[in-house]
N, C-alpha and C. Protein backbone atom coordinates (compact mmCIF):
# COMPACT_ATOMS: atom_id res chain seq x y z
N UNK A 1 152.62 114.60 101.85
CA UNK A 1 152.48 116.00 101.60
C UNK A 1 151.53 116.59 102.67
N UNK A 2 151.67 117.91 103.13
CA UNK A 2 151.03 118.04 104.21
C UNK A 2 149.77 118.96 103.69
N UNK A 3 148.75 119.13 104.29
CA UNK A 3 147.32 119.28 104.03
C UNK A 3 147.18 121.19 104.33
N UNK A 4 146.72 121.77 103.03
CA UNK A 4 146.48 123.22 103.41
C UNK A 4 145.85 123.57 104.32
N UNK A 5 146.03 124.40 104.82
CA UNK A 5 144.80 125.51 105.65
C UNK A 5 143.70 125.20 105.13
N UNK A 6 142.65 125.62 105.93
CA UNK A 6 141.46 125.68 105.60
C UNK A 6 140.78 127.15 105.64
N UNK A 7 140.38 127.48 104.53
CA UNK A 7 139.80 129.15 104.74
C UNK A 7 138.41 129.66 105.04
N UNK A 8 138.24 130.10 106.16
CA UNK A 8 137.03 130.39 106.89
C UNK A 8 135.94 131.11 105.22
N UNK A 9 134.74 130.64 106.15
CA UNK A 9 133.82 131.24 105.11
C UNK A 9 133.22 132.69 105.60
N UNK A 10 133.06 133.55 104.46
CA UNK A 10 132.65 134.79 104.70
C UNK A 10 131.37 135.09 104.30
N UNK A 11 130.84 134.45 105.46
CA UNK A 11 129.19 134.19 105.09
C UNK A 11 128.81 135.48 105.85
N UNK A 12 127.68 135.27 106.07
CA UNK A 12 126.68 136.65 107.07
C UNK A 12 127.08 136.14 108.45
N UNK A 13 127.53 137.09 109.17
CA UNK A 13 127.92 137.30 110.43
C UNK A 13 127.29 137.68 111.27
N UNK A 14 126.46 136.79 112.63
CA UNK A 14 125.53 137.84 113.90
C UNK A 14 126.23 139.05 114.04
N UNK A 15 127.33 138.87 113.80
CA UNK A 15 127.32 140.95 114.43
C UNK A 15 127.10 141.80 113.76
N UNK A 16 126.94 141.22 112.37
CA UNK A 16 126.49 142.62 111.27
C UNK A 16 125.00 142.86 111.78
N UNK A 17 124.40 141.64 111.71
CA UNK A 17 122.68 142.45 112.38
C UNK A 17 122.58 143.07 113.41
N UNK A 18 123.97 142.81 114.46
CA UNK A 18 123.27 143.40 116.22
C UNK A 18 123.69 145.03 115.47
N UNK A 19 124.66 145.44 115.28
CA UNK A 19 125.31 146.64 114.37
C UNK A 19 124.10 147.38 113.67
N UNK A 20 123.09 146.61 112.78
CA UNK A 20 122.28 147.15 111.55
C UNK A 20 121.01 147.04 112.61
N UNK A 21 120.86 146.55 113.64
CA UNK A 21 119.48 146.73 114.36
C UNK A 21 119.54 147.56 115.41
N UNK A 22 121.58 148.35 116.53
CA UNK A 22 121.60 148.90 116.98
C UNK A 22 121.08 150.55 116.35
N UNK A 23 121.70 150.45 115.18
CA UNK A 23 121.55 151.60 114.33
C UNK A 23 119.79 151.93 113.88
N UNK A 24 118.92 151.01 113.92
CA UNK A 24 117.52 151.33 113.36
C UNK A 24 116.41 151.99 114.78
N UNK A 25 117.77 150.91 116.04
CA UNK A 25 116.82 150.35 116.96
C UNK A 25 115.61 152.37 117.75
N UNK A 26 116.21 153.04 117.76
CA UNK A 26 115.66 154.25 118.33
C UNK A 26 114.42 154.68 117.04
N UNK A 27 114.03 154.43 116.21
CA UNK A 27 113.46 155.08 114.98
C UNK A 27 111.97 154.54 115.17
N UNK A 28 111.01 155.08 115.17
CA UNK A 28 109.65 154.90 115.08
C UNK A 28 109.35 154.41 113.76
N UNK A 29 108.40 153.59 113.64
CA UNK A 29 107.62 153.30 112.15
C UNK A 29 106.75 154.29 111.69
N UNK A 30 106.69 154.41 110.71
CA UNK A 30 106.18 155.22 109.98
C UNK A 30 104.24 154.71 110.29
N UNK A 31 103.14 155.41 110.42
CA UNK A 31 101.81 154.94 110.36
C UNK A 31 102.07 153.60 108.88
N UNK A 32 100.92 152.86 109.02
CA UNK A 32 100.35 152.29 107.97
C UNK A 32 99.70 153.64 107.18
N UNK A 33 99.42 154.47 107.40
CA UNK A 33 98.41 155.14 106.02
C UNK A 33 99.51 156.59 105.48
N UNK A 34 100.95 156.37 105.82
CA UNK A 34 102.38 157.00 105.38
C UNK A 34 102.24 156.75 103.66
N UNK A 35 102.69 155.51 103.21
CA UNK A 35 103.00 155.34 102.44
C UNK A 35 101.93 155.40 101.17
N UNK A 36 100.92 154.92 101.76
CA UNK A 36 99.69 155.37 100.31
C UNK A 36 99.46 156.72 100.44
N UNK A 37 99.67 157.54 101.68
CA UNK A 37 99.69 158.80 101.05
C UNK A 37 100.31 159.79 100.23
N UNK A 38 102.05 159.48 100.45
CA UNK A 38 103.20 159.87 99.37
C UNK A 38 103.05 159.57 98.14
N UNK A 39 102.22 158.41 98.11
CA UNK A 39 102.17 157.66 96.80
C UNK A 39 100.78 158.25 95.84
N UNK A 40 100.17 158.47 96.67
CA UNK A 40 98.48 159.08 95.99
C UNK A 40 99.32 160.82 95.42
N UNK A 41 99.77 161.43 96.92
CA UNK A 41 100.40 162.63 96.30
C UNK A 41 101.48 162.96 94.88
N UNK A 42 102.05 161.89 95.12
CA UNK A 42 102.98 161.90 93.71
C UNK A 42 102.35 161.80 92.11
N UNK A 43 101.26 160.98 92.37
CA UNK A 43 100.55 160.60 91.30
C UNK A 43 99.76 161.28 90.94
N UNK A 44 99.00 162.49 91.87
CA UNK A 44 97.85 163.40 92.20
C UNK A 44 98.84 164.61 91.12
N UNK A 45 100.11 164.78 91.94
CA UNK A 45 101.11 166.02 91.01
C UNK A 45 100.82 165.86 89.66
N UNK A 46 101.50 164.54 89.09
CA UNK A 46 101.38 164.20 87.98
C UNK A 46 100.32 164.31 87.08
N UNK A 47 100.01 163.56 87.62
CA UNK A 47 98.27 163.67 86.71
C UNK A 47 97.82 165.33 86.70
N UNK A 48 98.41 166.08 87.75
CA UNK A 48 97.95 167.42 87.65
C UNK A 48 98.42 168.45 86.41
N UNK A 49 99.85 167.98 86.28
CA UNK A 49 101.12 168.32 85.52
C UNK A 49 100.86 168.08 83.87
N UNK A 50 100.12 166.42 83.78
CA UNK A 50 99.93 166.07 82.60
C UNK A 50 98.26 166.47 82.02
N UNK A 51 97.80 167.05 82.76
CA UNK A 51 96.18 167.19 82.22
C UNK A 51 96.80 169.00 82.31
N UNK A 52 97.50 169.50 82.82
CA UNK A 52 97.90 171.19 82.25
C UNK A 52 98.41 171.10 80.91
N UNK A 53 99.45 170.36 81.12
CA UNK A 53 99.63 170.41 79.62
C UNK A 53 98.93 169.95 78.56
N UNK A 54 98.38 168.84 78.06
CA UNK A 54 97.09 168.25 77.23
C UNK A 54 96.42 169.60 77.34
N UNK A 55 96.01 170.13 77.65
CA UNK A 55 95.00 171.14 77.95
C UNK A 55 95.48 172.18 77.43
N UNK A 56 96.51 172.86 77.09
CA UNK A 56 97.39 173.97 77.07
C UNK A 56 96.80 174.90 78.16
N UNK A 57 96.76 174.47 79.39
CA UNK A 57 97.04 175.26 80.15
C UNK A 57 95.71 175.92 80.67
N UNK A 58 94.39 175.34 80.23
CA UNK A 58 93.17 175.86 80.50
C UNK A 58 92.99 175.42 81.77
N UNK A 59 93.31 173.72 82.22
CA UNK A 59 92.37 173.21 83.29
C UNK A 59 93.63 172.50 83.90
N UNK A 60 93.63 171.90 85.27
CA UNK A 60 92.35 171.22 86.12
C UNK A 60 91.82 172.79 86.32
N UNK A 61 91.99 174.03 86.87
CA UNK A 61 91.37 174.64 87.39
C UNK A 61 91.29 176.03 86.13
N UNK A 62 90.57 176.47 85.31
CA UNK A 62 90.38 176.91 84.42
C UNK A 62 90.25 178.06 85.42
N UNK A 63 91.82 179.62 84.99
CA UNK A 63 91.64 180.62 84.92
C UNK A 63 92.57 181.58 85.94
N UNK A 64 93.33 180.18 86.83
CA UNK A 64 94.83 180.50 87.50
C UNK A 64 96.18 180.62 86.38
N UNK A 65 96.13 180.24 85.44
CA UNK A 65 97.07 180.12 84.16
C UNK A 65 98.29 179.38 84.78
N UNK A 66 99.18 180.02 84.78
CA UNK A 66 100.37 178.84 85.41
C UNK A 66 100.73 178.44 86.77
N UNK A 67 99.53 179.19 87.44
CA UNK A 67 99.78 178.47 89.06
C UNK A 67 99.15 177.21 89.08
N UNK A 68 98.20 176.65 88.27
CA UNK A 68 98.33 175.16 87.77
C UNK A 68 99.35 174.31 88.33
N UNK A 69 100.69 174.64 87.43
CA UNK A 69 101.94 174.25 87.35
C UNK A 69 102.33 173.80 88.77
N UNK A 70 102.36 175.38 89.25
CA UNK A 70 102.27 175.15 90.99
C UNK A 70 102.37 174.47 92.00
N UNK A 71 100.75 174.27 91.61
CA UNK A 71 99.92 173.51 92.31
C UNK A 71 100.56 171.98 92.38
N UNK A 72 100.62 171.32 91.18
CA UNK A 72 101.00 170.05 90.68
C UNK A 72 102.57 170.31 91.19
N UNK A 73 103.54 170.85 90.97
CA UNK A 73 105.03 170.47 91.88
C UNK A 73 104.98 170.54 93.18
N UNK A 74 103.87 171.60 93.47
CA UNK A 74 103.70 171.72 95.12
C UNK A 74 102.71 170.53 96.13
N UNK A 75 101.91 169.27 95.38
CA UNK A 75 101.95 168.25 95.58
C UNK A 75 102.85 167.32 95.22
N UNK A 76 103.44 166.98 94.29
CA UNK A 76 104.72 166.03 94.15
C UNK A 76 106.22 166.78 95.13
N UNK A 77 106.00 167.58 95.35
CA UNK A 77 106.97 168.03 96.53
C UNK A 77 106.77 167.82 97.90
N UNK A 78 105.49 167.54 98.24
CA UNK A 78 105.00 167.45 99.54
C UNK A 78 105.09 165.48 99.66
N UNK A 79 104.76 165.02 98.16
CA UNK A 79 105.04 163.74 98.46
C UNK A 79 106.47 163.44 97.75
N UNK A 80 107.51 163.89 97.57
CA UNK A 80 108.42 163.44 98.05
C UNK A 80 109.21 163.85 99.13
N UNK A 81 108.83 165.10 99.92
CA UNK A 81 109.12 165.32 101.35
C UNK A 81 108.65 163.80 102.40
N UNK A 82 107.42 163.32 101.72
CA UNK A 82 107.16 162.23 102.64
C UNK A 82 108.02 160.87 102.91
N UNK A 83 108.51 160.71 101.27
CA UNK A 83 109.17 159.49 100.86
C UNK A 83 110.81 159.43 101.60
N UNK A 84 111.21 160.98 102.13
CA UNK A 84 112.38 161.14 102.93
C UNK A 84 112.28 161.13 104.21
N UNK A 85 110.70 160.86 104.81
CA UNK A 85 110.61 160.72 106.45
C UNK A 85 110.09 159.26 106.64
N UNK A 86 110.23 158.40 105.65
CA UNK A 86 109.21 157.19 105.24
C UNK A 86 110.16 155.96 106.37
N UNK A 87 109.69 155.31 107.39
CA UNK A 87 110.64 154.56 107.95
C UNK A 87 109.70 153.18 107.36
């Protein structure tokens, strides 16, 4: 009886990386002090967001009333503007 084919394996291929490293290769790194800063900002929103409300609205800054609110999306917006330039 005669002997099947043999079927190549479809393992990881060098040309998928030259492909996935031509594509990265022009892009700058992001600083080291990028990413703890998106990350402090996101958390900074929050915590801003969750101590307005607990509060009904008196503090962090007692006497802006809902630019509070603001304040806190307009840091979690600035850090997730970061998290979309993050290489």
């Amino acid at each position: 009886m005669p002997e099947s084919k043999k079927r190549k394996k479809r393992g990881h291929s060098h040309e998928d990386d030259l492909e996935i490293k031509s594509w990265t290769e022009g892009m700058p790194m992001s600083p080291s002090w990028w990413a703890p800063t998106f990350v402090t900002l996101l958390i900074v929103g929050l915590a801003w967001m969750v101590i307005y409300y607990m509060s009904s609205g008196r503090f962090p800054i007692p006497g802006i009333g809902n630019w509070n609110m603001a304040f806190g999306l307009g840091f979690m917006l600035v850090g997730f503007i970061m998290t979309l330039r993050w290489r």
